[in-house]
PDB file of N, CA and C in Angstrom:
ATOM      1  N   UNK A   1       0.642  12.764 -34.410  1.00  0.00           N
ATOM      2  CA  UNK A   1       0.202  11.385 -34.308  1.00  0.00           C
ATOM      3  C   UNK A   1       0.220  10.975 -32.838  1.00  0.00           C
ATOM      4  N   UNK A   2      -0.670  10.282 -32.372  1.00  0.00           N
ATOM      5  CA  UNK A   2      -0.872   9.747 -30.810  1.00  0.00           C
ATOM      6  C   UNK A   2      -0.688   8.238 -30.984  1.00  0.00           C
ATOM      7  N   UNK A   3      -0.033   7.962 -29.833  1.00  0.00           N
ATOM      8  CA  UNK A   3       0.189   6.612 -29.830  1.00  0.00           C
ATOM      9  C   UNK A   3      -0.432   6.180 -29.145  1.00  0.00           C
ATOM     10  N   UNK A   4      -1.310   4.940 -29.056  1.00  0.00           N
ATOM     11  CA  UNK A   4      -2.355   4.289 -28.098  1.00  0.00           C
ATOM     12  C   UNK A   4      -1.928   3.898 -27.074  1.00  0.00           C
ATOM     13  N   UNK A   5      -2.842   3.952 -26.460  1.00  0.00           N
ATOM     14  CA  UNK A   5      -2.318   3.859 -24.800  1.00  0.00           C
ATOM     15  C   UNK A   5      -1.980   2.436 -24.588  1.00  0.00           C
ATOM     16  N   UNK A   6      -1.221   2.420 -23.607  1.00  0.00           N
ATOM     17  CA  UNK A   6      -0.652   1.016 -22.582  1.00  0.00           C
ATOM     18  C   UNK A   6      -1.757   0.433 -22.519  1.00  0.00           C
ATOM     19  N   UNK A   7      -1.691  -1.172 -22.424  1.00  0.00           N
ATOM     20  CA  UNK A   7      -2.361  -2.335 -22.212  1.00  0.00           C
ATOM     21  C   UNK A   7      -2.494  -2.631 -20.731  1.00  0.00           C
ATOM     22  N   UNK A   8      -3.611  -2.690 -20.213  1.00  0.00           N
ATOM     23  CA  UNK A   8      -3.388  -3.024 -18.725  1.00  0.00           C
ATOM     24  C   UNK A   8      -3.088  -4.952 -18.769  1.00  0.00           C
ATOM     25  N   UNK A   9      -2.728  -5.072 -17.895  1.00  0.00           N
ATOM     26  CA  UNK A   9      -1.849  -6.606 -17.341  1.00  0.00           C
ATOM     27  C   UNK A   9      -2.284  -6.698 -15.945  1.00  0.00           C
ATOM     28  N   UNK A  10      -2.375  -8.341 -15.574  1.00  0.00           N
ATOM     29  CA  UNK A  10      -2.453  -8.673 -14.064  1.00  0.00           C
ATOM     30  C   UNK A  10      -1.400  -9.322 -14.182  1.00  0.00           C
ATOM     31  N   UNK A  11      -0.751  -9.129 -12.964  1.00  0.00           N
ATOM     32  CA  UNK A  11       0.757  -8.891 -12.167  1.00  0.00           C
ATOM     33  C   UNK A  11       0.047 -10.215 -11.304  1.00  0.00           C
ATOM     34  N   UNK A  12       0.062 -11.332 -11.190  1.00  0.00           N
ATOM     35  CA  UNK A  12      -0.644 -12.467 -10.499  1.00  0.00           C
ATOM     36  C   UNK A  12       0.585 -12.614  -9.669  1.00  0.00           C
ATOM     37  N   UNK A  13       0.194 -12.605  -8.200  1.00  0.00           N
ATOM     38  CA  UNK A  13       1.517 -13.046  -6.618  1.00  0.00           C
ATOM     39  C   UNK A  13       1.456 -13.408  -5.862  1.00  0.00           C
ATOM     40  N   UNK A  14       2.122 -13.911  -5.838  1.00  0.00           N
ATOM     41  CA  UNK A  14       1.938 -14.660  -4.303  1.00  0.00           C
ATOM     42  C   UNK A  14       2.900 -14.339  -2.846  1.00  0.00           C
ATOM     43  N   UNK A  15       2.417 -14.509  -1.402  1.00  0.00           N
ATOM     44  CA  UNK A  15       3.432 -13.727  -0.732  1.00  0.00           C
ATOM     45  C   UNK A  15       3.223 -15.351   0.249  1.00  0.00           C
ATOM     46  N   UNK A  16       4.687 -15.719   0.172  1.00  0.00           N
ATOM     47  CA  UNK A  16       5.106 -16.962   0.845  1.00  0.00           C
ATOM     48  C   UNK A  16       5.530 -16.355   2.503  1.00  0.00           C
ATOM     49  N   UNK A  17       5.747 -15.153   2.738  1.00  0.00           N
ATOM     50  CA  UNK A  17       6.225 -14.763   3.643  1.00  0.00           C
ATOM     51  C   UNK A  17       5.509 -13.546   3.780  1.00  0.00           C
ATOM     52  N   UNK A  18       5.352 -12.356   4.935  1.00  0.00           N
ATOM     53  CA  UNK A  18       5.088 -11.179   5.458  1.00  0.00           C
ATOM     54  C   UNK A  18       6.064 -10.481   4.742  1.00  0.00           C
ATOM     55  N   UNK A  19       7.243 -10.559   3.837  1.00  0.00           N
ATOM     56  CA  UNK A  19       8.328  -9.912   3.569  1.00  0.00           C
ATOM     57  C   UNK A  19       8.279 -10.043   2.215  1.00  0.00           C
ATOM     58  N   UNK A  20       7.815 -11.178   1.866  1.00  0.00           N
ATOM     59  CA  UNK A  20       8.304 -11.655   0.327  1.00  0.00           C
ATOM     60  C   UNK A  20       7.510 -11.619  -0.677  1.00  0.00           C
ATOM     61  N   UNK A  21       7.519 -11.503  -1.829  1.00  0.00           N
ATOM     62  CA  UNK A  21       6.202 -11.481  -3.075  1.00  0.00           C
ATOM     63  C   UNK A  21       7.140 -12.064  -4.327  1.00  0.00           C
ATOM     64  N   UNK A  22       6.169 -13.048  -4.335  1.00  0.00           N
ATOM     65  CA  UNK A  22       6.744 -13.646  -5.741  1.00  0.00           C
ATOM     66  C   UNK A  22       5.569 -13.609  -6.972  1.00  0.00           C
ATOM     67  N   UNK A  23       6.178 -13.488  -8.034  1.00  0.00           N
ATOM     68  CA  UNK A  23       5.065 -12.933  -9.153  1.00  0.00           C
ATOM     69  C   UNK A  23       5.206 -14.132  -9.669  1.00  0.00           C
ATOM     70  N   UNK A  24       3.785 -14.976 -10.095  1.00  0.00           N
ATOM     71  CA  UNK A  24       4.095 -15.754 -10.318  1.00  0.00           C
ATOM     72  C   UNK A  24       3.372 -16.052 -12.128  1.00  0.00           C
ATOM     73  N   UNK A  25       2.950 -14.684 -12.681  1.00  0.00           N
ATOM     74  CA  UNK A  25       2.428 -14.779 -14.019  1.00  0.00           C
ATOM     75  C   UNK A  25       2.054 -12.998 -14.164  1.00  0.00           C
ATOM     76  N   UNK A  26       2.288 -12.737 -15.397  1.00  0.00           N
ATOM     77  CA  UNK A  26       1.905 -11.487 -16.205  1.00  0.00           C
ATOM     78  C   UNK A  26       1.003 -11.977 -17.019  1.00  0.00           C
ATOM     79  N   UNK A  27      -0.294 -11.855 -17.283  1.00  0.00           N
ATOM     80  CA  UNK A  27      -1.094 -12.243 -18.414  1.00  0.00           C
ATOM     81  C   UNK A  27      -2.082 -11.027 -18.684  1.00  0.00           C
ATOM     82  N   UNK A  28      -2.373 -10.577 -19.235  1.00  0.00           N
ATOM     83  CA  UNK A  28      -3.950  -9.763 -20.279  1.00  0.00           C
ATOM     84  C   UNK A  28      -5.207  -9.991 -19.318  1.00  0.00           C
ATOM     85  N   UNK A  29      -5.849  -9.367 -18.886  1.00  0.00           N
ATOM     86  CA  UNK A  29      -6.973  -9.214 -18.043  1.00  0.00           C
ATOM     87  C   UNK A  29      -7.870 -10.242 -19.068  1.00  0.00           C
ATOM     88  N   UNK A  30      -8.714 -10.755 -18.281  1.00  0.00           N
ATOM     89  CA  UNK A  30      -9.425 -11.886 -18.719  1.00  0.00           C
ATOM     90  C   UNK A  30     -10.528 -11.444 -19.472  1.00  0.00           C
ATOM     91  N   UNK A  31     -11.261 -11.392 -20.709  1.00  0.00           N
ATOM     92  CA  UNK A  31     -12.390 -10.481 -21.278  1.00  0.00           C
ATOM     93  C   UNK A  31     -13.915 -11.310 -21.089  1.00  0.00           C
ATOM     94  N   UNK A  32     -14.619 -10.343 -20.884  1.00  0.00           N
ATOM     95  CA  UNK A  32     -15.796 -10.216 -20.482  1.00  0.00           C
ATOM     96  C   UNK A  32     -16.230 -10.697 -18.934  1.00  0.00           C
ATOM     97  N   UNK A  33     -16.961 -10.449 -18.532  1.00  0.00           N
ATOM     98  CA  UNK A  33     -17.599 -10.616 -16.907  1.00  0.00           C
ATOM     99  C   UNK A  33     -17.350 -12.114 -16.580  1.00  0.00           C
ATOM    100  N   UNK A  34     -17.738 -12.899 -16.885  1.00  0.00           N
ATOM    101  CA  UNK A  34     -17.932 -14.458 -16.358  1.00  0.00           C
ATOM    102  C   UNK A  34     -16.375 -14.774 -16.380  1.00  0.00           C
ATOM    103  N   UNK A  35     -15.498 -14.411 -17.418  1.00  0.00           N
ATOM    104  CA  UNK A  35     -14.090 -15.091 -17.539  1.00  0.00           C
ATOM    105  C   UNK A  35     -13.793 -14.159 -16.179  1.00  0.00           C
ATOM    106  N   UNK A  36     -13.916 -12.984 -16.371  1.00  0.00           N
ATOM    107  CA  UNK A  36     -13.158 -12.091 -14.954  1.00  0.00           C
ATOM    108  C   UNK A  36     -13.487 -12.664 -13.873  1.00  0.00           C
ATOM    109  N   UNK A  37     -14.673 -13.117 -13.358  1.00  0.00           N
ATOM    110  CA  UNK A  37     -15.101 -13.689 -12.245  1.00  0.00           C
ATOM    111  C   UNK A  37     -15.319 -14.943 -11.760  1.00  0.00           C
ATOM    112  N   UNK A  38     -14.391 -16.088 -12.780  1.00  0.00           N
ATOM    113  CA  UNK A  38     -13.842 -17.181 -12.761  1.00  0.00           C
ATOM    114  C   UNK A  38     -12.294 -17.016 -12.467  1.00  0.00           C
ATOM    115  N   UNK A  39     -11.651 -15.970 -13.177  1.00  0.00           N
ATOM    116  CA  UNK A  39     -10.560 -15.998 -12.642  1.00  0.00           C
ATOM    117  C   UNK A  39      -9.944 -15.168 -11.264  1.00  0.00           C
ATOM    118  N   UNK A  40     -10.905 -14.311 -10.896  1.00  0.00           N
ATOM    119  CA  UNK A  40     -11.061 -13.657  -9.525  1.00  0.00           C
ATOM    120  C   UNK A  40     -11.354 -15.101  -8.677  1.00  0.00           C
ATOM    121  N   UNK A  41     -12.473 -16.149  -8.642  1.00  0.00           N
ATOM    122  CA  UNK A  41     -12.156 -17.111  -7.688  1.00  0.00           C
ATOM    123  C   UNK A  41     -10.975 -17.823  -7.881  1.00  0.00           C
ATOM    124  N   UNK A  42     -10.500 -18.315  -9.092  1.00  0.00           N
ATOM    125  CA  UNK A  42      -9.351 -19.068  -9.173  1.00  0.00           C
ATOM    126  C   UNK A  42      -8.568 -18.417  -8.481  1.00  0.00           C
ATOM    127  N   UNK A  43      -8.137 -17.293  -8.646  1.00  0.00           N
ATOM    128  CA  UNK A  43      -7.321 -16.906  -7.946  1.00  0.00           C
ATOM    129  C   UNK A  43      -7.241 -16.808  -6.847  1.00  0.00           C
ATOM    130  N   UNK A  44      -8.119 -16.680  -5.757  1.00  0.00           N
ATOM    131  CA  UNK A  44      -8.977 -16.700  -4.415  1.00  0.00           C
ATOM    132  C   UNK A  44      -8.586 -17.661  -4.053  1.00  0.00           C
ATOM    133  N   UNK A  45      -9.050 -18.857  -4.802  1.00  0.00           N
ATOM    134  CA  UNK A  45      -8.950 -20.321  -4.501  1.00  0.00           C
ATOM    135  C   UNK A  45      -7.106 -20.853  -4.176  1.00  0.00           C
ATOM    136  N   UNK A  46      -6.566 -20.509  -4.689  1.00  0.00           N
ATOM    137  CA  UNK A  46      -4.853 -20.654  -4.854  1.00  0.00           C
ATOM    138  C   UNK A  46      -4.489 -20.149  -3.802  1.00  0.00           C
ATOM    139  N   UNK A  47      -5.174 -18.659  -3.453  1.00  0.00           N
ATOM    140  CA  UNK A  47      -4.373 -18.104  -2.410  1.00  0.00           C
ATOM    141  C   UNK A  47      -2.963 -16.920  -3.502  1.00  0.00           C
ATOM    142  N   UNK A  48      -3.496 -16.806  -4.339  1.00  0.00           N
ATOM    143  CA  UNK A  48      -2.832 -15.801  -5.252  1.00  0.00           C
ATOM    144  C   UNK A  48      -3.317 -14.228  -5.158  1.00  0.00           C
ATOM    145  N   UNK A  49      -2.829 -13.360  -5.256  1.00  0.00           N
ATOM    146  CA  UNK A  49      -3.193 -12.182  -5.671  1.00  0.00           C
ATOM    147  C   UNK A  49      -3.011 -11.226  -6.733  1.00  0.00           C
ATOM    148  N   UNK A  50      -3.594 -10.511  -7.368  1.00  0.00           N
ATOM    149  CA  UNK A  50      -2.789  -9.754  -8.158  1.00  0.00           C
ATOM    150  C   UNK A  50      -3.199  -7.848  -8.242  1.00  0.00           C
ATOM    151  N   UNK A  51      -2.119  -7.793  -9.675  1.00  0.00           N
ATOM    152  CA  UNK A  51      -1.976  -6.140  -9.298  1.00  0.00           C
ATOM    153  C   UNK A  51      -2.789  -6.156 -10.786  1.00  0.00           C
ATOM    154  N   UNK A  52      -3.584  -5.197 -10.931  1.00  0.00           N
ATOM    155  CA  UNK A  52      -3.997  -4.490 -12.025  1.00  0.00           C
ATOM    156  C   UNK A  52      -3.014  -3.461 -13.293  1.00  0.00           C
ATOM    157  N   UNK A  53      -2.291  -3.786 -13.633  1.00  0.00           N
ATOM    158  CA  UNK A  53      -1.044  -2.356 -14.150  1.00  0.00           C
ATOM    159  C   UNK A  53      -1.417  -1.797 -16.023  1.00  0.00           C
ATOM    160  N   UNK A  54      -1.491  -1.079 -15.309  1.00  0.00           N
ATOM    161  CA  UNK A  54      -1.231  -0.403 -16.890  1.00  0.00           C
ATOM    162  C   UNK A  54       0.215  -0.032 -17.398  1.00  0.00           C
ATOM    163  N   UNK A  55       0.722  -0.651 -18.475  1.00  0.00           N
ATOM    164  CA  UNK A  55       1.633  -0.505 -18.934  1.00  0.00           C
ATOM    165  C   UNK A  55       2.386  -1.312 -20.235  1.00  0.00           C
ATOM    166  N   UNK A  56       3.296  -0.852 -20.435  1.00  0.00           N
ATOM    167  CA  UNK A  56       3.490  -1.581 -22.215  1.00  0.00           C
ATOM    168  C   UNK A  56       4.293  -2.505 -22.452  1.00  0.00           C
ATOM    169  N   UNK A  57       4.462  -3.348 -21.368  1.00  0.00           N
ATOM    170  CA  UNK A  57       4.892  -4.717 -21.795  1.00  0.00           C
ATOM    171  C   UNK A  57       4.538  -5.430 -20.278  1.00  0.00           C
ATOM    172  N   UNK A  58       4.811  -6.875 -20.465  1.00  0.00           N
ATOM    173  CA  UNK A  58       4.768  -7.211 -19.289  1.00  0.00           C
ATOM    174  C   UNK A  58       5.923  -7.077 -18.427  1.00  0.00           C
ATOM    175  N   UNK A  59       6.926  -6.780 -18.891  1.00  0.00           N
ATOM    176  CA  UNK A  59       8.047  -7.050 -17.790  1.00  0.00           C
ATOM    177  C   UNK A  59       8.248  -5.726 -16.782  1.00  0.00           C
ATOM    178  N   UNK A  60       7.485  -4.403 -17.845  1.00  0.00           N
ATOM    179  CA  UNK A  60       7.805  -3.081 -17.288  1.00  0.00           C
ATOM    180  C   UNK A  60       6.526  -3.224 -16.122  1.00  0.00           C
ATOM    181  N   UNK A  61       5.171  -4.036 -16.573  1.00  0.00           N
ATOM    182  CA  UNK A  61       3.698  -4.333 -15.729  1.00  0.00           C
ATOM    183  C   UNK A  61       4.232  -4.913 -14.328  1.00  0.00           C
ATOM    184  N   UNK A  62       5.152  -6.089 -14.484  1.00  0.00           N
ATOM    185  CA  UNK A  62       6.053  -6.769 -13.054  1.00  0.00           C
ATOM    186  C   UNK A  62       7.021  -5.710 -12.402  1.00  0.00           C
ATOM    187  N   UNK A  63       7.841  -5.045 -12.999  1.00  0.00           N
ATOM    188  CA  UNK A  63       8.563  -4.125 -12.204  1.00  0.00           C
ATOM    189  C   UNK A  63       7.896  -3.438 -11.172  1.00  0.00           C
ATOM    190  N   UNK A  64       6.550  -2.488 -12.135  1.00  0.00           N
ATOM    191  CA  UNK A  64       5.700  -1.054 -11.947  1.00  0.00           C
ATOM    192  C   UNK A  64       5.016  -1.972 -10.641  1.00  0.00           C
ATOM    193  N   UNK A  65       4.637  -3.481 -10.496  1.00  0.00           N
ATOM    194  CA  UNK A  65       4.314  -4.108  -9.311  1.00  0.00           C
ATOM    195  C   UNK A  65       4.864  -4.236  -8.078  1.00  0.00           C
ATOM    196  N   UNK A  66       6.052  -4.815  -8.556  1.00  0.00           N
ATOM    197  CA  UNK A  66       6.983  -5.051  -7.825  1.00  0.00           C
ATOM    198  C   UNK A  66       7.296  -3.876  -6.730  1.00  0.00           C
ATOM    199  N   UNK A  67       6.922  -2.744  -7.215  1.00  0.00           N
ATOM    200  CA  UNK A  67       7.501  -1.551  -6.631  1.00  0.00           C
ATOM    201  C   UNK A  67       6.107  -0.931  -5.699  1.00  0.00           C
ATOM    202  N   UNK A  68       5.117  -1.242  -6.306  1.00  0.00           N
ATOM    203  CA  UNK A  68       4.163  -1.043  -5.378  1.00  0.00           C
ATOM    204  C   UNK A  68       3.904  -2.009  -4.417  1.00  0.00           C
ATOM    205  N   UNK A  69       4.136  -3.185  -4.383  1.00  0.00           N
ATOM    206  CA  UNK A  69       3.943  -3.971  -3.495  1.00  0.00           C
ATOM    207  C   UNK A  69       5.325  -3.403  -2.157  1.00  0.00           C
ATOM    208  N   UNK A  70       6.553  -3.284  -2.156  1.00  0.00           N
ATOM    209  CA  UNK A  70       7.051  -2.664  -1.983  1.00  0.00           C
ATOM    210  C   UNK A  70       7.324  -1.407  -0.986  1.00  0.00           C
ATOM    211  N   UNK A  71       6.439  -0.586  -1.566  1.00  0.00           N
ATOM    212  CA  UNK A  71       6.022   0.536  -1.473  1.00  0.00           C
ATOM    213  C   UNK A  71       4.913   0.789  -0.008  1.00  0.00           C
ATOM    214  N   UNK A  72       3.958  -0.466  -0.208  1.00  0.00           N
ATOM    215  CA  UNK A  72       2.835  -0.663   0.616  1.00  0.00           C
ATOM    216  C   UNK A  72       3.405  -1.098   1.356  1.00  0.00           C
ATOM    217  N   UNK A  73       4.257  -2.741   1.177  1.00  0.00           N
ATOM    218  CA  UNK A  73       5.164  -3.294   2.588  1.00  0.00           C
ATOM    219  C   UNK A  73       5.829  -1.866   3.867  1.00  0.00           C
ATOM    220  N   UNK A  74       5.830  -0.693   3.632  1.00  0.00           N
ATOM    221  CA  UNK A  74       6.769   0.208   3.936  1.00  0.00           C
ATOM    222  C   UNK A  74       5.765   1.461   4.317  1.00  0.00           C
ATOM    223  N   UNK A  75       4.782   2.018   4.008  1.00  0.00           N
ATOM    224  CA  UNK A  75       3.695   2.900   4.253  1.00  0.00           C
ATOM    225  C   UNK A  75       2.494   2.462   4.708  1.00  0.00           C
ATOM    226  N   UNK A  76       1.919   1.326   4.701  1.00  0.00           N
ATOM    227  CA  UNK A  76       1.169   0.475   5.342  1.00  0.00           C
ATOM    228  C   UNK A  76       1.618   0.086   6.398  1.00  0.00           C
ATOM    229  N   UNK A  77       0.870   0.604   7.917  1.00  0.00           N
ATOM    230  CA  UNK A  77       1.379   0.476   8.842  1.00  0.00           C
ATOM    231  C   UNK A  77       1.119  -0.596   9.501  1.00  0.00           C
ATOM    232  N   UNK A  78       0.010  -1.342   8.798  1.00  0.00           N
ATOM    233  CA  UNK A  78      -0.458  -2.653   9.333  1.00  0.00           C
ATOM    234  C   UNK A  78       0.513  -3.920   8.643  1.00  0.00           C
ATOM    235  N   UNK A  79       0.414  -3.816   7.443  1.00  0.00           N
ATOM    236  CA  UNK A  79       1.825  -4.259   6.711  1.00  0.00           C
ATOM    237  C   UNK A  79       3.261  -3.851   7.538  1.00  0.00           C
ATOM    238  N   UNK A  80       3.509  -3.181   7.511  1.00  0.00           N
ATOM    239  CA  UNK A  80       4.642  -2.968   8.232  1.00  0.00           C
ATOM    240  C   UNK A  80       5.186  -3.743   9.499  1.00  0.00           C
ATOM    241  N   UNK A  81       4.156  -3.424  10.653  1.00  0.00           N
ATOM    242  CA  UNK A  81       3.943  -4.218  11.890  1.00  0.00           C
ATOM    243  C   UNK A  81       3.572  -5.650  11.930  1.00  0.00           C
ATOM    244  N   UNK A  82       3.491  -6.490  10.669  1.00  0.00           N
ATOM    245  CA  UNK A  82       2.972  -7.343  10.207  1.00  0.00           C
ATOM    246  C   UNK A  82       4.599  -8.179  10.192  1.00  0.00           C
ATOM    247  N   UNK A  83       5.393  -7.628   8.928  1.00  0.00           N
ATOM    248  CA  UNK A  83       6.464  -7.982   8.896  1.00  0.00           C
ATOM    249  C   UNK A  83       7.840  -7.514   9.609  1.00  0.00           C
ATOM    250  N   UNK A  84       7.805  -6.831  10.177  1.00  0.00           N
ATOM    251  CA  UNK A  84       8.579  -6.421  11.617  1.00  0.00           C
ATOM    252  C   UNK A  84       8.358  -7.761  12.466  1.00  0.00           C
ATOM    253  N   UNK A  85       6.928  -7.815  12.923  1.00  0.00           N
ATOM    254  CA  UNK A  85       6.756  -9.083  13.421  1.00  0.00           C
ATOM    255  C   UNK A  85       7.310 -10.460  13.410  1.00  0.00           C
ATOM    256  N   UNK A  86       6.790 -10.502  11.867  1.00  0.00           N
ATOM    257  CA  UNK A  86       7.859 -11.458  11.002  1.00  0.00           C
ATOM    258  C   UNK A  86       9.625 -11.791  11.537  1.00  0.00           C
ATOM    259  N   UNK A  87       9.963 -10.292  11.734  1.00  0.00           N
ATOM    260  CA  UNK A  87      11.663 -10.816  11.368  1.00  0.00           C
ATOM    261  C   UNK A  87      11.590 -10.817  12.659  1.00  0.00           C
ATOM    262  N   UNK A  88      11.048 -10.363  14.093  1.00  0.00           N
ATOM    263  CA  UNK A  88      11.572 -10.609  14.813  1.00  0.00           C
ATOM    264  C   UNK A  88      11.341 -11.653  15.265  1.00  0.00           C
ATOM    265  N   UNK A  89      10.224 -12.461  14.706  1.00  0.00           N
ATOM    266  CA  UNK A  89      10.144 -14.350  15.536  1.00  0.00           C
ATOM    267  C   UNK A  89      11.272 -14.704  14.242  1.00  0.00           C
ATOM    268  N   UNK A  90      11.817 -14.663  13.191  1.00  0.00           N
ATOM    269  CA  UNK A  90      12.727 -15.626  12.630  1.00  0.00           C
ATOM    270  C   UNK A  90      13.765 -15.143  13.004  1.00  0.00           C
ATOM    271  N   UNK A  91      14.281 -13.995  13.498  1.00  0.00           N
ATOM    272  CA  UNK A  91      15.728 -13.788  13.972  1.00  0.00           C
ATOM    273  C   UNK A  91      16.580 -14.784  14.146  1.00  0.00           C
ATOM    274  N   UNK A  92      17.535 -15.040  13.630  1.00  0.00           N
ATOM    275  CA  UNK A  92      18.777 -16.159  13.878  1.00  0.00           C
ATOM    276  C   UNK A  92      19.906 -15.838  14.880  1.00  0.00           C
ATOM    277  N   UNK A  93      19.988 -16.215  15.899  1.00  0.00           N
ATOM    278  CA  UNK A  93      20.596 -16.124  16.698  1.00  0.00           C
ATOM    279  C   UNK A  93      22.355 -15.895  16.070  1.00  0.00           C
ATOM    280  N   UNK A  94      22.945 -14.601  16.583  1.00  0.00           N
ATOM    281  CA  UNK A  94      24.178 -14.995  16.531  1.00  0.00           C
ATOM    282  C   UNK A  94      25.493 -15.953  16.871  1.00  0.00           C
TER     283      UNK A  94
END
């Protein structure tokens, strides 16, 4: 017996900072063309982003994000130099 595959999910985020990502919704990809490309501007429009994930619930869809966003902050060298940047103008003086 095969079990059907994982449900893909958008991981919807937002990054308040060069450092930071906050998820700010797990929901079901939007069905058919016009809903997808209403919610591609909405999202545009907010200033939101999201992750595409395949996986079988939402909370495991936010983790499996979480970790790629992550992931990119750290191998992305433009990302990287981005938030390096970051900490060194907020540095707090000792």
């Amino acid at each position: 017996m095969t079990s059907s595959p994982d449900p893909q999910w958008w991981v919807i985020y937002h990054e308040p900072t060069p450092i930071e990502m906050t998820i700010i919704a797990v929901e079901p990809p939007p069905s058919g063309d016009a809903a997808h490309d209403k919610r591609c501007a909405e999202l545009e429009a907010s200033g939101q982003l999201a992750y595409v994930i395949t996986a079988s619930d939402q909370d495991a869809a936010a983790e499996i994000a979480g970790r790629a966003w992550a992931e990119e902050l750290v191998t992305n060298p433009a990302r990287h130099a981005t938030a390096e940047a970051y900490l060194a103008a907020n540095r707090r003086p000792n």
